[in-house]
Protein backbone atom coordinates (compact mmCIF):
# COMPACT_ATOMS: atom_id res chain seq x y z
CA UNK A 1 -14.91 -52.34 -5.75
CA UNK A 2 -11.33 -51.17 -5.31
CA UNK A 3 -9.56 -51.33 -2.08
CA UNK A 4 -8.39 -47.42 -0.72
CA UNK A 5 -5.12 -47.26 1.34
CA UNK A 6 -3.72 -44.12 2.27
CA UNK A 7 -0.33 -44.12 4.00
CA UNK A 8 0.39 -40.60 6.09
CA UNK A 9 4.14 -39.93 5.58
CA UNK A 10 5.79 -40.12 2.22
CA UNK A 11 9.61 -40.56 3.56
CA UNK A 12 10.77 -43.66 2.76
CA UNK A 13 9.36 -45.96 4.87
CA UNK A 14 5.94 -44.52 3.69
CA UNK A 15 7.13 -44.49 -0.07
CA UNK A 16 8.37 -47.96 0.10
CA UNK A 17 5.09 -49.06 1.48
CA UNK A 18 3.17 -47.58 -1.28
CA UNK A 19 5.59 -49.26 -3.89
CA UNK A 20 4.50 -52.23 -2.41
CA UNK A 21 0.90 -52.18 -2.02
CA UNK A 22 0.37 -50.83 -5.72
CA UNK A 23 3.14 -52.97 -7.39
CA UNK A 24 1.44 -56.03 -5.47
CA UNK A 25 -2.16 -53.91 -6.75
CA UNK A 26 -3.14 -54.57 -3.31
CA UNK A 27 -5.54 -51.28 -3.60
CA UNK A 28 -5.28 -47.87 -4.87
CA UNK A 29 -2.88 -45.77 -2.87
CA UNK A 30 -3.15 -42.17 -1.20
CA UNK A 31 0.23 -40.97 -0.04
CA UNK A 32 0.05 -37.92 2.33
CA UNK A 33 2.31 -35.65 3.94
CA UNK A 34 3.00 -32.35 5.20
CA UNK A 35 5.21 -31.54 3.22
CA UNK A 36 4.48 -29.33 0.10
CA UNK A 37 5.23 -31.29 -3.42
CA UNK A 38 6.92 -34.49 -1.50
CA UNK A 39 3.73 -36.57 -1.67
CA UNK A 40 2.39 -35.39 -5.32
CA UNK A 41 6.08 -35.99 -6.44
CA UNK A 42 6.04 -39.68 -4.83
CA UNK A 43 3.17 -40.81 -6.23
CA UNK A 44 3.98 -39.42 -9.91
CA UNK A 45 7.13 -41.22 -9.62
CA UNK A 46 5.02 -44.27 -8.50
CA UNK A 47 2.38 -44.16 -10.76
CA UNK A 48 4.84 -43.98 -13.93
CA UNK A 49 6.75 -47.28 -12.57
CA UNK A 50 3.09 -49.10 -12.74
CA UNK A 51 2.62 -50.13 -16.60
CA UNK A 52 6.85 -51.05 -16.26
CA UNK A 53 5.33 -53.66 -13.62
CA UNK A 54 2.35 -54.43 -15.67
CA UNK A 55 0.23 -53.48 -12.72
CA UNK A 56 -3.06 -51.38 -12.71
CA UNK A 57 -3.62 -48.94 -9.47
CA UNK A 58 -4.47 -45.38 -8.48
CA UNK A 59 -1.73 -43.65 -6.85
CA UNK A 60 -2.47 -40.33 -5.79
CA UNK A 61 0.03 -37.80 -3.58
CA UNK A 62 -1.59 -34.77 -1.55
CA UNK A 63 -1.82 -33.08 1.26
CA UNK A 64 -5.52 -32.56 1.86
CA UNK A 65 -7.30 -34.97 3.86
CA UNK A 66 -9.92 -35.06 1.72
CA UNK A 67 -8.15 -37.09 -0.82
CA UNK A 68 -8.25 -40.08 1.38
CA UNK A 69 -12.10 -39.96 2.40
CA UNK A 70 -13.16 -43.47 2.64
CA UNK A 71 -9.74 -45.46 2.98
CA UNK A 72 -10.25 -48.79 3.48
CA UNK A 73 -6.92 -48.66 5.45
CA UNK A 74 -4.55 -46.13 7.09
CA UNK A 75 -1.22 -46.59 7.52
CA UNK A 76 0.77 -43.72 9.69
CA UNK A 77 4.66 -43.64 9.13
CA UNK A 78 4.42 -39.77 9.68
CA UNK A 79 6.47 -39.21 12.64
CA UNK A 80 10.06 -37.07 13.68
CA UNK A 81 13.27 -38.89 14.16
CA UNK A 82 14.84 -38.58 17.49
CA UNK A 83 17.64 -35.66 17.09
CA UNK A 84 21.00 -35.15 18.84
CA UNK A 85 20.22 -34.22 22.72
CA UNK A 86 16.43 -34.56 22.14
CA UNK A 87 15.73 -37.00 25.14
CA UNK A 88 13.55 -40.24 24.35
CA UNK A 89 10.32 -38.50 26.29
CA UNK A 90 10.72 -35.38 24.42
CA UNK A 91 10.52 -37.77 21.07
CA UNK A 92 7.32 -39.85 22.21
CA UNK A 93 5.37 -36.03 23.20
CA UNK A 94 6.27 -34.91 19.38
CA UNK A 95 5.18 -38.00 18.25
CA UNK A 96 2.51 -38.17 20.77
CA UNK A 97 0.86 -34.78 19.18
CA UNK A 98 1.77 -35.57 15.42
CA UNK A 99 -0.29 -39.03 15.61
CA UNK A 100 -2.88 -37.55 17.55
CA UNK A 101 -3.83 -35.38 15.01
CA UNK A 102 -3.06 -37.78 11.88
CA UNK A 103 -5.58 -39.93 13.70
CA UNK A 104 -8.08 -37.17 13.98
CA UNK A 105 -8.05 -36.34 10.20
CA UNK A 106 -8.03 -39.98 9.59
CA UNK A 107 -11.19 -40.88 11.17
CA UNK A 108 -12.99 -37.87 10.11
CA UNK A 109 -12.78 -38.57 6.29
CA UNK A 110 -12.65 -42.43 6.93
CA UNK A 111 -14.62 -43.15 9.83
CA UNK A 112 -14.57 -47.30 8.90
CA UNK A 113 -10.95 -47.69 8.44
């Protein structure tokens, strides 16, 4: 059976991982974000670039949750950069909340990973 990853965050650390894990066919590949048409346009791109590589693996973008049910892995890159006067606390209690609930969702459709 096929390994599942699903990486939360398709900016370009997230992207890049994906790229990685599928063009190494590591496991099929969820790529998630909040972000309406970023993930699903990601993974197209990704997908396409597999038979260039000769390399066989599921990539899938979304943004439901359900998508990733029984991931093997999760990898969170989801996050906020810091921004001009936005002091280092006020960055870690964004972040804080935003992996908080990643986690949440995570467990709940892949309670093993």
């Amino acid at each position: 059976m096929r390994k599942k990853v699903t990486i939360v965050g398709s900016g370009n650390v997230g992207a890049t991982a994906a790229h990685w894990i599928a063009s190494k066919e590591l496991a099929d590949v969820v790529l998630i974000d909040i972000i309406e048409g970023v993930p699903q346009g990601k993974g197209l791109d990704l997908l396409e670039s597999m038979p260039i590589e000769k390399r066989d693996c599921r990539i899938i973008g979304t943004q439901d949750y359900a998508d990733t049910a029984n991931s093997d892995i999760v990898v969170i890159t989801a996050g906020i950069p810091r921004k001009p006067g936005m002091s280092r606390d006020d960055l870690l209690n964004t972040n804080h909340k935003i992996m908080k609930d990643v986690v949440g969702k995570a467990v709940q459709y892949s309670p093993k990973c």
